[in-house]
Protein backbone atom coordinates (compact mmCIF):
# COMPACT_ATOMS: atom_id res chain seq x y z
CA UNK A 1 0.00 0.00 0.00
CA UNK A 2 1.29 3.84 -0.63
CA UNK A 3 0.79 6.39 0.91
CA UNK A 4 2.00 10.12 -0.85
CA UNK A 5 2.88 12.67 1.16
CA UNK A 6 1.08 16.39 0.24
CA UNK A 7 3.84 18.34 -1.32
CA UNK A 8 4.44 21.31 0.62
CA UNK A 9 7.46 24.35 1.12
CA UNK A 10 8.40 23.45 5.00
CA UNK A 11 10.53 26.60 5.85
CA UNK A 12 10.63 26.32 9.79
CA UNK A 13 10.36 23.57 12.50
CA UNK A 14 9.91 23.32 15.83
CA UNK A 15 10.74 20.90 18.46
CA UNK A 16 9.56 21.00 21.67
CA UNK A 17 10.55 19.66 25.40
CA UNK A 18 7.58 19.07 27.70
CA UNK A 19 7.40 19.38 31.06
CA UNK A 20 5.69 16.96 33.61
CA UNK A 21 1.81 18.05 34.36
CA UNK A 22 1.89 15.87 37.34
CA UNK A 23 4.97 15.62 40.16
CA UNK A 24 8.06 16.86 39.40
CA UNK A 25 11.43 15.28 38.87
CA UNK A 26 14.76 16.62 40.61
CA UNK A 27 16.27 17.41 37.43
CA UNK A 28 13.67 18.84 36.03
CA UNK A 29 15.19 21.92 33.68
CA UNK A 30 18.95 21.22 34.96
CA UNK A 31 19.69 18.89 31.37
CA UNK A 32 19.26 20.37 27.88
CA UNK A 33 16.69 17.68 26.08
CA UNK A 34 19.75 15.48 24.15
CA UNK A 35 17.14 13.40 22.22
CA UNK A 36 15.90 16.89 20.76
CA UNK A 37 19.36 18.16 20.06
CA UNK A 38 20.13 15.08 18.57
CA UNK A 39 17.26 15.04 16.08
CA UNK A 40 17.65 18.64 15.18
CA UNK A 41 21.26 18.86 14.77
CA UNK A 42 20.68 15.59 12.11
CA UNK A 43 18.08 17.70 10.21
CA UNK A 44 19.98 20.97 9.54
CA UNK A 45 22.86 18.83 8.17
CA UNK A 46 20.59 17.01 5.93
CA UNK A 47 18.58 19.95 5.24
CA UNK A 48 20.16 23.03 5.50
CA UNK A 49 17.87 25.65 4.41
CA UNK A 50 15.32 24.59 7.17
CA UNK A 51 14.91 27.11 10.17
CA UNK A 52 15.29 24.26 12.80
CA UNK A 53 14.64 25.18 16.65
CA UNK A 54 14.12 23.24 19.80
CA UNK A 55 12.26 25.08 22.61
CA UNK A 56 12.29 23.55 26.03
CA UNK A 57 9.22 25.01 28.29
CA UNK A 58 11.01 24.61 31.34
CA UNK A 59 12.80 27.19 30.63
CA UNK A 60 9.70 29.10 28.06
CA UNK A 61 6.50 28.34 29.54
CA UNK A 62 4.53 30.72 27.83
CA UNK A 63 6.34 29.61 24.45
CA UNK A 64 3.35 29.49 21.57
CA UNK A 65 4.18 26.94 18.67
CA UNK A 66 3.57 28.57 15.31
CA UNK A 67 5.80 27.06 12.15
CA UNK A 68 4.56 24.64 9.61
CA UNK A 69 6.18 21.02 11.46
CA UNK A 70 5.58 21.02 15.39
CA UNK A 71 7.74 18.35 16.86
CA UNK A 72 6.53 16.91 20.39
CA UNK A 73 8.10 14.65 22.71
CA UNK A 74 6.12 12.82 24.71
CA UNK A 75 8.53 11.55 27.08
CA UNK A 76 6.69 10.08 29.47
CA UNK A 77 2.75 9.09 30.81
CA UNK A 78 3.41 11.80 32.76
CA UNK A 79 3.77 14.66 30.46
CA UNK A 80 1.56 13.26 27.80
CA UNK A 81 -1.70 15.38 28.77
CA UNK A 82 0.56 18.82 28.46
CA UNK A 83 1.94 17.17 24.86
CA UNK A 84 -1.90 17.48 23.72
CA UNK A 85 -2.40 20.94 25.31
CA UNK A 86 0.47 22.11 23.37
CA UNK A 87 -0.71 19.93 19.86
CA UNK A 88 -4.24 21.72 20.18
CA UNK A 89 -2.63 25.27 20.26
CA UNK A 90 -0.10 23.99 17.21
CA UNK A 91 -2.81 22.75 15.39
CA UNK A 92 -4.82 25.21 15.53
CA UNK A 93 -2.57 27.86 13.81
CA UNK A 94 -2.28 25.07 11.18
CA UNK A 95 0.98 22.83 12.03
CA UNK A 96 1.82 19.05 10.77
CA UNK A 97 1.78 17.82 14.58
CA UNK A 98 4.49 14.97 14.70
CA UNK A 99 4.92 13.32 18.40
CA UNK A 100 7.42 11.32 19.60
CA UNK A 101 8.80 9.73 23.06
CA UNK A 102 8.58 6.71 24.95
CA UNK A 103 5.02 7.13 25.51
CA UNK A 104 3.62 7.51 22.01
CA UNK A 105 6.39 5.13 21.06
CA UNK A 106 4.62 2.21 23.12
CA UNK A 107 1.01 3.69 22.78
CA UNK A 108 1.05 4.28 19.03
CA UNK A 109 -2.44 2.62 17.97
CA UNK A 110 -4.17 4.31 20.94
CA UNK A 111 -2.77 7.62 20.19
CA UNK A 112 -3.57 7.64 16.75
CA UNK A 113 -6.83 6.17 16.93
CA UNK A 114 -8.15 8.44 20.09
CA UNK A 115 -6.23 11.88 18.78
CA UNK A 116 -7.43 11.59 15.30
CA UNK A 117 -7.27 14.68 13.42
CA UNK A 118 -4.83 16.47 16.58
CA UNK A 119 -1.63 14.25 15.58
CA UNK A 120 -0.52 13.75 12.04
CA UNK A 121 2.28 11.27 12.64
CA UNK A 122 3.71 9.40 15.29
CA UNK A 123 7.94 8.59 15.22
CA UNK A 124 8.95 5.44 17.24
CA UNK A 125 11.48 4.88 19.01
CA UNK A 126 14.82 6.43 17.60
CA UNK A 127 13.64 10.28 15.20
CA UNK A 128 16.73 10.99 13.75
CA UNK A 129 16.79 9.29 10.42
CA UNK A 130 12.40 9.07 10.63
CA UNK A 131 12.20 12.84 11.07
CA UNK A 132 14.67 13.83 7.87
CA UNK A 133 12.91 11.56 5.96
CA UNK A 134 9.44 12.48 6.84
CA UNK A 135 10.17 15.92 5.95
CA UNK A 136 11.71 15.56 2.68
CA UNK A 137 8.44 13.17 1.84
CA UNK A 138 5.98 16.05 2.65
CA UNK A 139 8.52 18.53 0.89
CA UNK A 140 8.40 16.47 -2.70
CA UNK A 141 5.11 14.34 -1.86
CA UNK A 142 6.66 10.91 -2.09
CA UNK A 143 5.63 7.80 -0.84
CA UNK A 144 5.36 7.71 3.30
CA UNK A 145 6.00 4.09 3.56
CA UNK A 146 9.78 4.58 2.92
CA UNK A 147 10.03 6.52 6.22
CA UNK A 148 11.05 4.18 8.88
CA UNK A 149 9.49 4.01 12.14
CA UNK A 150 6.50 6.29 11.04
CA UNK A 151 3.10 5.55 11.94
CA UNK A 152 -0.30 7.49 10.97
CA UNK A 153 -4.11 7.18 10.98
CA UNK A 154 -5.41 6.97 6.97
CA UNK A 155 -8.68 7.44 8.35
CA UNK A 156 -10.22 3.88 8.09
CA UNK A 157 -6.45 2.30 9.85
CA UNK A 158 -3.20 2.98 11.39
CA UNK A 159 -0.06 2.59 9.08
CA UNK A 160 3.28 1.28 10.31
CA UNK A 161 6.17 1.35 8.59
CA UNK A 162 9.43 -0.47 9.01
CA UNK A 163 11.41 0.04 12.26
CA UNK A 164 14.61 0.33 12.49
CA UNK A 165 15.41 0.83 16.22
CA UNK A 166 18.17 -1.66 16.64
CA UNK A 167 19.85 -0.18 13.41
CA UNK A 168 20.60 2.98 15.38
CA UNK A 169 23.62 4.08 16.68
CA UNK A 170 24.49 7.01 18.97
CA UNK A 171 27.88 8.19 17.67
CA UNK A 172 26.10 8.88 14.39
CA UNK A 173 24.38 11.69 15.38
CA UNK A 174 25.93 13.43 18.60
CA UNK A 175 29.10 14.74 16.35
CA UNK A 176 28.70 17.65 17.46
CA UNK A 177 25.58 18.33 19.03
CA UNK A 178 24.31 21.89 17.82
CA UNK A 179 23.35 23.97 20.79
CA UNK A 180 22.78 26.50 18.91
CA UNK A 181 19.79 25.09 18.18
CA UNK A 182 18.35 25.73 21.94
CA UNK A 183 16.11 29.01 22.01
CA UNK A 184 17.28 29.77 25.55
CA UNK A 185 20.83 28.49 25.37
CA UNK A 186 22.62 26.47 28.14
CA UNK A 187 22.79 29.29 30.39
CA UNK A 188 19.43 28.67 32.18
CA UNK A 189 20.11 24.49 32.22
CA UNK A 190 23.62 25.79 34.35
CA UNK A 191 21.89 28.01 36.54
CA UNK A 192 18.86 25.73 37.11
CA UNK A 193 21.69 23.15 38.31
CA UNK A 194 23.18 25.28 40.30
CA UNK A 195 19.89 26.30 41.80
CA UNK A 196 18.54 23.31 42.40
CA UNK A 197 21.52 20.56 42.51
CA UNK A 198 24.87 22.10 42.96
CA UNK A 199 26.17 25.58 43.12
CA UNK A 200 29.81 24.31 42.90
CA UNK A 201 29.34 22.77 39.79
CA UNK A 202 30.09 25.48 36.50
CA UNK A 203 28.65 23.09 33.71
CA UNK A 204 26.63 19.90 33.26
CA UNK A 205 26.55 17.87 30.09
CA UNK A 206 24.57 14.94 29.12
CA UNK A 207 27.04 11.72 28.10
CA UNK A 208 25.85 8.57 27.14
CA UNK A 209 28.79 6.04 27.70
CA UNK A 210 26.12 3.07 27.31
CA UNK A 211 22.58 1.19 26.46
CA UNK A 212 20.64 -1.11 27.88
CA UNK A 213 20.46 -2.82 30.74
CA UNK A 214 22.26 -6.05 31.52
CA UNK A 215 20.36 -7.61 34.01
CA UNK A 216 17.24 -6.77 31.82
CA UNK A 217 18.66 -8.40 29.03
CA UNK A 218 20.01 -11.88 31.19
CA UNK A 219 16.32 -11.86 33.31
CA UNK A 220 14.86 -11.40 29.71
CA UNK A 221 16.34 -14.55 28.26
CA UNK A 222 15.49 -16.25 30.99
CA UNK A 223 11.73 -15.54 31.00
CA UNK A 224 10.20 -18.59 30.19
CA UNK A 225 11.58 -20.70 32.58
CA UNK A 226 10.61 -18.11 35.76
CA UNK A 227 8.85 -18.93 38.31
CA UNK A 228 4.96 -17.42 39.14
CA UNK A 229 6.35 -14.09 40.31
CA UNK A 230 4.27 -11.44 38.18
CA UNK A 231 7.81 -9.93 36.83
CA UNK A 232 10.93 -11.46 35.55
CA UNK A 233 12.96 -8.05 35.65
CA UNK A 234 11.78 -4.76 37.40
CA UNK A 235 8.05 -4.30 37.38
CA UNK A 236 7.82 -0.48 36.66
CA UNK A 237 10.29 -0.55 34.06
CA UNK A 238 9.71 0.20 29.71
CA UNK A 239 13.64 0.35 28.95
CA UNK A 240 13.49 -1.37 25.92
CA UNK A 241 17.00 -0.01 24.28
CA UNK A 242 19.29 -2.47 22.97
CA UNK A 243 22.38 -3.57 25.20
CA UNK A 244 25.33 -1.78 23.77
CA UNK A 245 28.67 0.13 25.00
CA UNK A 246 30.67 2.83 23.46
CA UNK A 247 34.57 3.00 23.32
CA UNK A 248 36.32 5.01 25.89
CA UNK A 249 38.34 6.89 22.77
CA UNK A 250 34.80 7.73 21.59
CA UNK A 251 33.10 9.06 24.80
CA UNK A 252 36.29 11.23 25.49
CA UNK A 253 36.24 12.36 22.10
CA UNK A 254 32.97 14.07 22.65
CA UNK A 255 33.53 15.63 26.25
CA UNK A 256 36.69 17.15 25.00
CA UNK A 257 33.93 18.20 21.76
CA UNK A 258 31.47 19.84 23.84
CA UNK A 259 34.15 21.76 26.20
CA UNK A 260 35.58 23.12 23.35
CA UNK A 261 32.55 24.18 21.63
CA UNK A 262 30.83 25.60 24.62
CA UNK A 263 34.46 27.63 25.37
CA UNK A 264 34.52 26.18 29.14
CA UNK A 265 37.46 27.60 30.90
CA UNK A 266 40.36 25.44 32.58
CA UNK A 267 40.21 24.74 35.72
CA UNK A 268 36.01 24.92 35.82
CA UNK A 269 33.80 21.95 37.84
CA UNK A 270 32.20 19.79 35.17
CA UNK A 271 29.33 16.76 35.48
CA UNK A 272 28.75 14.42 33.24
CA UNK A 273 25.15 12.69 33.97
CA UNK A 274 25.45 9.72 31.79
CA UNK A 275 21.49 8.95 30.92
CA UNK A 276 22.55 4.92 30.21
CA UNK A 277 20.67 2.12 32.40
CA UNK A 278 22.59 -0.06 34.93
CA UNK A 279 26.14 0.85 34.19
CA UNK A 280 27.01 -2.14 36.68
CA UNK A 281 26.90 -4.56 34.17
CA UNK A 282 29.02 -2.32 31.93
CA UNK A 283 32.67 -3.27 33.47
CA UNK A 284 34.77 -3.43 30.07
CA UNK A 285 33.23 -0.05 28.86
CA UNK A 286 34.55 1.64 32.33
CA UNK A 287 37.86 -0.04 32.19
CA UNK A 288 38.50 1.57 28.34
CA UNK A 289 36.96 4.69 29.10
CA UNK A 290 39.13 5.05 32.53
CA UNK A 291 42.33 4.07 30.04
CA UNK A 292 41.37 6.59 27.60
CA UNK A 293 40.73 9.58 30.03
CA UNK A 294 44.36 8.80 31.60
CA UNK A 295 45.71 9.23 28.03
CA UNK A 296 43.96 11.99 27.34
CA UNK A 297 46.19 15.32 27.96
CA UNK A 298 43.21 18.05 28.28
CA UNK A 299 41.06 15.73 30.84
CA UNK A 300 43.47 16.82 33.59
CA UNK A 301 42.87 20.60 33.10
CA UNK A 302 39.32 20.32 34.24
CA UNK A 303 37.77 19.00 37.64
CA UNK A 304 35.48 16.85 35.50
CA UNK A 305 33.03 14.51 37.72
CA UNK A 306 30.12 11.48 36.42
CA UNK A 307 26.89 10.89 37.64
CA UNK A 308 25.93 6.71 37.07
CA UNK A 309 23.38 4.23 37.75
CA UNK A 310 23.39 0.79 39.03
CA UNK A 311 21.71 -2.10 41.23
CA UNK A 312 22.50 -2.41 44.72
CA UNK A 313 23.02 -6.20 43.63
CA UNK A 314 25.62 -5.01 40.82
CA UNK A 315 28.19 -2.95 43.04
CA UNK A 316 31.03 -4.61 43.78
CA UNK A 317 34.39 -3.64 45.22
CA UNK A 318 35.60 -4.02 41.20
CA UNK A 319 33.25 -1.78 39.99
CA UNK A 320 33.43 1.25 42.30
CA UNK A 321 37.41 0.96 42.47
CA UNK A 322 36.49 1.70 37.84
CA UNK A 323 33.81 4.27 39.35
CA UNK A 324 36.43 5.79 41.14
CA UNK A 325 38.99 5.72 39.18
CA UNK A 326 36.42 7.60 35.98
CA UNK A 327 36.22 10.22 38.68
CA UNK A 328 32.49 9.74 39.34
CA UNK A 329 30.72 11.83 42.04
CA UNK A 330 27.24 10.46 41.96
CA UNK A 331 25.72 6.91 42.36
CA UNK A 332 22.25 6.92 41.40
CA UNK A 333 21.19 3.32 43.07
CA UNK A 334 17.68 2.15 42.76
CA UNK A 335 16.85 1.18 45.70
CA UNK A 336 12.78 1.16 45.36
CA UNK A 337 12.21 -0.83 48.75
CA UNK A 338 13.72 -2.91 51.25
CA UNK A 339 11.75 -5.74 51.74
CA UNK A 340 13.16 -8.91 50.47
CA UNK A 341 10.09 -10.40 49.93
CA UNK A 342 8.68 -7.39 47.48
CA UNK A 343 12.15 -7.22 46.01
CA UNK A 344 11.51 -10.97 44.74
CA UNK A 345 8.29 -10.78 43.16
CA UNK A 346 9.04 -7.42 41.46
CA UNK A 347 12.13 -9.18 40.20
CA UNK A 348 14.34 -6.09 41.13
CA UNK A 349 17.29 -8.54 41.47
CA UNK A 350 18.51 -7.36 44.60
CA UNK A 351 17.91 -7.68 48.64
CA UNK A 352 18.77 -5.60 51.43
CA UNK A 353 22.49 -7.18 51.97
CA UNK A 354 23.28 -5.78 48.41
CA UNK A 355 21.48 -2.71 49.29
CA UNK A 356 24.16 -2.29 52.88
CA UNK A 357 26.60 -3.49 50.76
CA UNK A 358 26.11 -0.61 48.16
CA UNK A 359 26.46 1.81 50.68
CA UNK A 360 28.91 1.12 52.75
CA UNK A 361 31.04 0.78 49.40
CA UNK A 362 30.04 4.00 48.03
CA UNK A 363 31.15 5.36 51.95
CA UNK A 364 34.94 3.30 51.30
CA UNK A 365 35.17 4.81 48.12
CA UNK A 366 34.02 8.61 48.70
CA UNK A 367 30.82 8.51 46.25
CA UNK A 368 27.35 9.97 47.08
CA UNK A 369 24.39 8.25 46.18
CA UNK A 370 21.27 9.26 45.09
CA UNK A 371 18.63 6.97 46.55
CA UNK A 372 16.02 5.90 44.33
CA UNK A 373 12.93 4.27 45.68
CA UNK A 374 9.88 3.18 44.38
CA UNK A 375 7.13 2.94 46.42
CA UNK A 376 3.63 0.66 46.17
CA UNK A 377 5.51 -2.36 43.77
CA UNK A 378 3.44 -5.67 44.29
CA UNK A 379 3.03 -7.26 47.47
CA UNK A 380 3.74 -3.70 49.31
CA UNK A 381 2.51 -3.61 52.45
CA UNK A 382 2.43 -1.03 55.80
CA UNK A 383 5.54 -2.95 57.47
CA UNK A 384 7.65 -3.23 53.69
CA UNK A 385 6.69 0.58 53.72
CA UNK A 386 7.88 1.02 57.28
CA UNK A 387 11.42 -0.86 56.37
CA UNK A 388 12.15 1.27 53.48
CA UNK A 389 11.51 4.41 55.87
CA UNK A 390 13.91 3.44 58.34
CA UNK A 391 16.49 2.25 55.82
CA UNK A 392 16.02 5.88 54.06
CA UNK A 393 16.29 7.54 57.65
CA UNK A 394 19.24 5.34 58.41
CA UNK A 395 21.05 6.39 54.85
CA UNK A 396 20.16 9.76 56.12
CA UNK A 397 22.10 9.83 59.19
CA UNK A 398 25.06 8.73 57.30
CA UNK A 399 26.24 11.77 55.64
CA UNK A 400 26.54 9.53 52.19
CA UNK A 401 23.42 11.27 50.31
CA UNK A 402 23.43 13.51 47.35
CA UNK A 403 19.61 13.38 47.57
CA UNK A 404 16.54 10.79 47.60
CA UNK A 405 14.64 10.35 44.61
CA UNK A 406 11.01 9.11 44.95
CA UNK A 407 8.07 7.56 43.78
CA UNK A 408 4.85 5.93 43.85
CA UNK A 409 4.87 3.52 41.22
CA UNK A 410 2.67 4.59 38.39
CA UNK A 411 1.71 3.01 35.54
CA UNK A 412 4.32 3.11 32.37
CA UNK A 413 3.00 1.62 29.21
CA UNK A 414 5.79 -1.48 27.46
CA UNK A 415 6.49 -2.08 31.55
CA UNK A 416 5.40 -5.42 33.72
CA UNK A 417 3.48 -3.74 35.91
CA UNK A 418 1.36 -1.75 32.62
CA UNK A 419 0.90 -5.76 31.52
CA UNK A 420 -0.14 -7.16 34.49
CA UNK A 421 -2.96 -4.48 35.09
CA UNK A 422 -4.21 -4.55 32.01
CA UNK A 423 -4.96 -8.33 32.22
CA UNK A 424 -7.57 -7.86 35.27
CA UNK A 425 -8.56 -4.26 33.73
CA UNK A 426 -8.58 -5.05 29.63
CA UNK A 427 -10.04 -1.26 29.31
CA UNK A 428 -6.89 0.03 29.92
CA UNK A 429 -5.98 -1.06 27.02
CA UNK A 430 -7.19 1.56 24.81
CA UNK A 431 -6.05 4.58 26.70
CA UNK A 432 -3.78 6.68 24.92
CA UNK A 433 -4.01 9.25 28.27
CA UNK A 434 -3.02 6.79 31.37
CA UNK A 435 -4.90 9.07 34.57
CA UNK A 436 -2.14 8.69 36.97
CA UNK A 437 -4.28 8.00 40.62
CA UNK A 438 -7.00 5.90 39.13
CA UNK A 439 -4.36 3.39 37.58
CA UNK A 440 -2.94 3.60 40.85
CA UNK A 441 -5.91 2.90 42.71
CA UNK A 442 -6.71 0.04 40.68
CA UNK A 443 -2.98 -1.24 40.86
CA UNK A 444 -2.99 -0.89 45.27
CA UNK A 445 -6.48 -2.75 44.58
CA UNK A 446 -5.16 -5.90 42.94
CA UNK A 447 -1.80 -5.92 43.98
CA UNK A 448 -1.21 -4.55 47.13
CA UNK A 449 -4.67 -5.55 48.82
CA UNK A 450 -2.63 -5.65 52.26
CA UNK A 451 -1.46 -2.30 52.13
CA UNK A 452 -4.60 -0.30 53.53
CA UNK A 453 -8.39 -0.82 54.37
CA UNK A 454 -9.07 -0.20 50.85
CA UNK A 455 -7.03 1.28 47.55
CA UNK A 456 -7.93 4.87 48.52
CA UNK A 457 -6.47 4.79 51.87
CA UNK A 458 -3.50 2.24 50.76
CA UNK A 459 -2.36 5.16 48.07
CA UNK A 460 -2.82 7.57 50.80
CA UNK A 461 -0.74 5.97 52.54
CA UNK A 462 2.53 5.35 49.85
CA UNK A 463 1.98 9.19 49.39
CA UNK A 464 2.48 9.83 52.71
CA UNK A 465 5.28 7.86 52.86
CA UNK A 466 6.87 9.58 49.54
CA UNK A 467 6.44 12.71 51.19
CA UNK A 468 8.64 11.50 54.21
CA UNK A 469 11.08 10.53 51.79
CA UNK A 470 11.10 13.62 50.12
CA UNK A 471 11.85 15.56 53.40
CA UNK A 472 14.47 13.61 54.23
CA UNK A 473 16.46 14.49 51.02
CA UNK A 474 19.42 16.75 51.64
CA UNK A 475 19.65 17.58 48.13
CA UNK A 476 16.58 18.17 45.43
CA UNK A 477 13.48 16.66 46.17
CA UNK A 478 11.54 14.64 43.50
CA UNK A 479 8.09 13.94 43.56
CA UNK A 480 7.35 11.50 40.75
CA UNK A 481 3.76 9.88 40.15
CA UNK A 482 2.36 11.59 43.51
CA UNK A 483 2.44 15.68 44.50
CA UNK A 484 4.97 15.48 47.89
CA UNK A 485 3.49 17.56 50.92
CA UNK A 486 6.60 20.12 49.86
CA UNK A 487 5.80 20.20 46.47
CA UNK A 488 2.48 21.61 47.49
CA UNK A 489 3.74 23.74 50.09
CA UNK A 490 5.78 25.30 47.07
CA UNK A 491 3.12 25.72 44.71
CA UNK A 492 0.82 27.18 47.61
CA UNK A 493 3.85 29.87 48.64
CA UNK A 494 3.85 30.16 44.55
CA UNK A 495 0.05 31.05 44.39
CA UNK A 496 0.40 33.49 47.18
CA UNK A 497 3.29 35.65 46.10
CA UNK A 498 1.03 36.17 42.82
C-alpha cells in the first residue's frame, strides 16, 4: 500500500521539550533535552535551508508553537496530557503535529486512533533518520511508507512502517551536538543546576557512555523458565533499548567536543550525567573509558566529575574501584524498597544485603548516592513501607546522600506492571491518556490488597510515605507519580506571592 505525502514548502520547525503536568522530577530543567538536540542537529545537516529550533518550556513556559512542522516529545505518561495541550494550540494555527517519546512510542495505535485529526504522525522509538525523511516526503510528496518508524491514521487504519530501532547508533548523530539550536541556550540548564543541585558545579553535560540494561537483558532470556512471580525483571520498568557500550576513545572524544565548543574555561567543575541504564553490568566499557581519560592530555585541566546508575546487587568492590577511578561523584542506586520479599516478586534482582553493601562501598570509596525508591511495587505492604523508611532515615544519618529520589509507582506503558494491570482491567488497554491516581488505585487494589483498608487509603498511605522521603532528602526533592506535601507547600507559597 502507498501512501504520498502532500507536497508542501516546509521553511521552519519546531521541536519542543515538555514538562511533567503531574509531580516533578529533581532534574527537572537542569539537562538540555539530548534526544531533541540530537534530532535537530541531524536535520539541519541534511537539510540546510530549514529554520530548525528546539524550545524547552522549562525554561519558556509561555512559548506558543507557530511554524509549519511542530515536533513533540512525549517523554513520558506523565507529560503526555501537556503534549496534547500544546498539539491543540499547534494545530490550531495550522501545524503538521508529529509526536514522539517513549510514551507515544509504546502507545502508538491508541494515540492515533483516540487523537485523530490532533496528531498527524507518530515517530517510534529512535527520530533521527524518521524525522529527515518524513520531511523531505511532505517537501516532494513521495511515498510515506519509505520513512522508517513512522506511523499514521489513513482514516479507516493505522499505518506502520518499518522500524529500524536496533539499526541505530548514537555516535552517528551526537558529532557535534548543535546547541545553537536551543532558544534559551545552556545558560538557564547551568543556573537551574546550580539552583537546584549544585552551586559548585560550572557546567553539566549529558554523556551517554552506554545502552541497555544487563540484568534486563540476562532476566529477559530467561523468561520462560521463571517462576509465578508477576515480573521477571523490574516491574515499573519500559527500557526497551538495545544492550550496547561505546569506546572510551569515543566518549572522550565528545567531552573534550562539547568543552571546546561551549568555550569552558580550565580549571572549571564539570558533570557528566550519563542517561545509560545499569552501568554495573558495563565493566569493560569503564575499564576503556578510565584508560582513555588517563591518556587523554586536556582531561586533567578540568575538575570533570560522572553521575551513574546501578543495582544495589551489581556494586562490587571491582566496579566502584572503575567508578572511582572515571572520577564519578554520583551513584544513582535504585533502591525502590527494602523488603526482600517485594524485592523478589518485582524481580528487582537485589535484597537488602546488596542494598548495605552498596552503601557502605560507596562510603569506602568517597561517592554519594542518590537513593532511588519506588514505592507501592506488588506485594507492598504497611511494614515493607515502614522498612524502606527506616532504611532511608538510616542512609540519612550517614552523611553519604546527594539526595533521595522518589516515587509511587505509576503506571508506564511497554512495563510489567502496565501488563499485568491490564490483564484484570482489559479497558486500559485503549487509553492513549493513562490518569495517573486511578491506575494507581486500581494497581494498590489488585496488587497490594494488604497495604490499607481499601485502595484509597492504601495510596494515601505510599503518598504519605513519599512525602517522608522527600523531606528527608538533603539535596533536590523529586516527587514523581504523587504531588509530595513540599511540592504543594511550594506551589501554595507560589500562588500566594502572585
Amino acid at each position: 500500500m502507498t501512501a504520498q505525502a502532500m507536497s508542501q514548502d516546509i521553511k521552519e520547525v519546531e521541536l519542543l521539550s515538555v514538562p511533567s503536568c503531574y509531580g516533578e522530577g529533581a532534574n527537572d530543567g537542569a539537562y538540555y533535552p539530548i534526544g531533541l538536540l540530537s534530532i535537530g542537529t541531524h536535520l539541519t545537516s541534511a537539510m540546510p535551508n530549514l529554520n530548525v529550533s528546539i524550545i524547552d518550556l522549562h525554561h519558556e513556559a509561555d512559548f506558543e508553537p507557530s511554524a509549519e512542522i511542530v515536533g513533540l516529545s512525549a517523554s513520558s505518561t506523565l507529560n503526555y496530557r501537556n503534549v496534547l495541550r500544546l498539539a491543540e494550540r499547534a494545530k490550531a494555527r495550522g501545524a503538521t503535529v508529529v509526536v514522539g517519546g517513549a510514551h507515544a512510542t509504546q502507545l502508538t495505535e491508541q494515540v492515533l486512533r483516540n487523537r485523530r485529526g490532533l496528531i498527524d504522525f507518530v515517530v517510534r522509538g529512535y527520530g533521527e533518520r524518521a524525522f529527515v525523511s518524513l520531511l523531505m516526503a511532505m517537501q516532494t510528496g513521495s511515498d510515506l511508507q519509505n520513512v522508517p518508524n513512522l506511523s499514521w491514521h489513513t482514516g479507516h487504519e493505522v499505518i506502520h512502517t518499518t522500524s529500524t530501532m536496533n539499526r541505530w547508533e548514537y555516535d552517528n548523530f551526537n558529532d557535534p551536538l548543535d546547541f545553537s539550536l536551543l532558544r534559551c541556550g545552556l545558560r538557564p540548564y547551568w543556573d537551574a543546576f546550580k539552583r537546584r543541585i549544585d552551586p559548585n558545579v560550572d557546567a553539566a553535560f549529558v554523556v551517554f557512555t552506554h545502552f541497555g540494561c544487563g540484568y534486563r537483558e540476562k532476566m529477559r532470556a530467561q523468561r520462560n523458565n521463571r517462576s509465578s512471580r508477576p515480573s521477571s525483571w523490574c516491574i515499573y520498568c519500559s527500557l526497551n533499548d538495545p544492550l550496547l557500550s561505546r569506546s572510551g576513545e569515543a566518549i572522550v572524544a565528545e567531552v573534550s567536543d562539547l568543552l571546546r565548543s561551549t568555550s569552558i574555561n580550565s580549571g572549571a567543575n564539570i558533570l557528566l550525567k550519563c542517561y545509560g541504564d545499569n552501568v554495573g553490568t558495563q565493566l569493560a566499557m569503564l575499564r576503556d573509558l578510565a584508560l582513555a581519560i588517563e591518556k587523554n592530555a586536556v582531561w586533567g585541566n578540568y575538575c570533570i566529575g560522572w553521575t551513574f546508575y546501578a543495582q544495589s546487587s551489581r556494586v562490587t568492590v571491582q566496579l566502584v574501584k572503575l567508578l572511582a577511578r572515571v572520577g564519578t561523584k554520583h551513584l544513582f542506586i535504585g533502591f525502590d524498597t527494602v523488603n526482600n520479599s517485594v524485592q523478589r516478586l518485582n524481580g528487582l534482582g537485589t535484597s537488602c544485603i546488596t542494598h548495605r553493601r552498596a552503601v557502605r562501598l560507596c562510603m569506602d570509596y568517597g561517592i554519594r548516592i542518590q537513593a532511588g525508591f519506588v514505592l507501592g511495587c506488588a506485594g507492598e505492604t504497611q511494614r515493607s513501607l515502614g522498612e524502606t523508611l527506616r532504611f532511608a532515615e538510616e542512609l540519612a544519618s550517614q552523611g553519604v546522600l546527594e539526595r533521595i529520589n522518589s516515587a509511587v509507582l505509576f503506571i508506564i506503558p511497554g512495563s510489567p506492571a502496565y501488563s499485568l494491570l491490564a490483564e484484570r482491567e482489559p479497558w486500559i488497554r485503549e487509553l492513549d491518556i493513562l490518569p495517573t491516581e486511578e491506575l494507581q488505585w486500581q494497581w494498590v487494589r489488585h496488587f497490594c490488597p494488604h497495604l490499607g483498608k481499601n485502595p484509597s487509603d492504601g495510596l494515601a498511605i505510599l503518598q504519605r510515605a513519599a512525602s517522608r522521603l522527600d523531606d528527608l532528602s538533603p539535596g533536590p526533592h523529586a516527587s514523581m507519580g504523587y504531588i509530595s506535601s513540599r511540592l504543594e507547600d511550594d506551589c501554595l507559597r507560589e500562588s500566594a506571592r502572585l
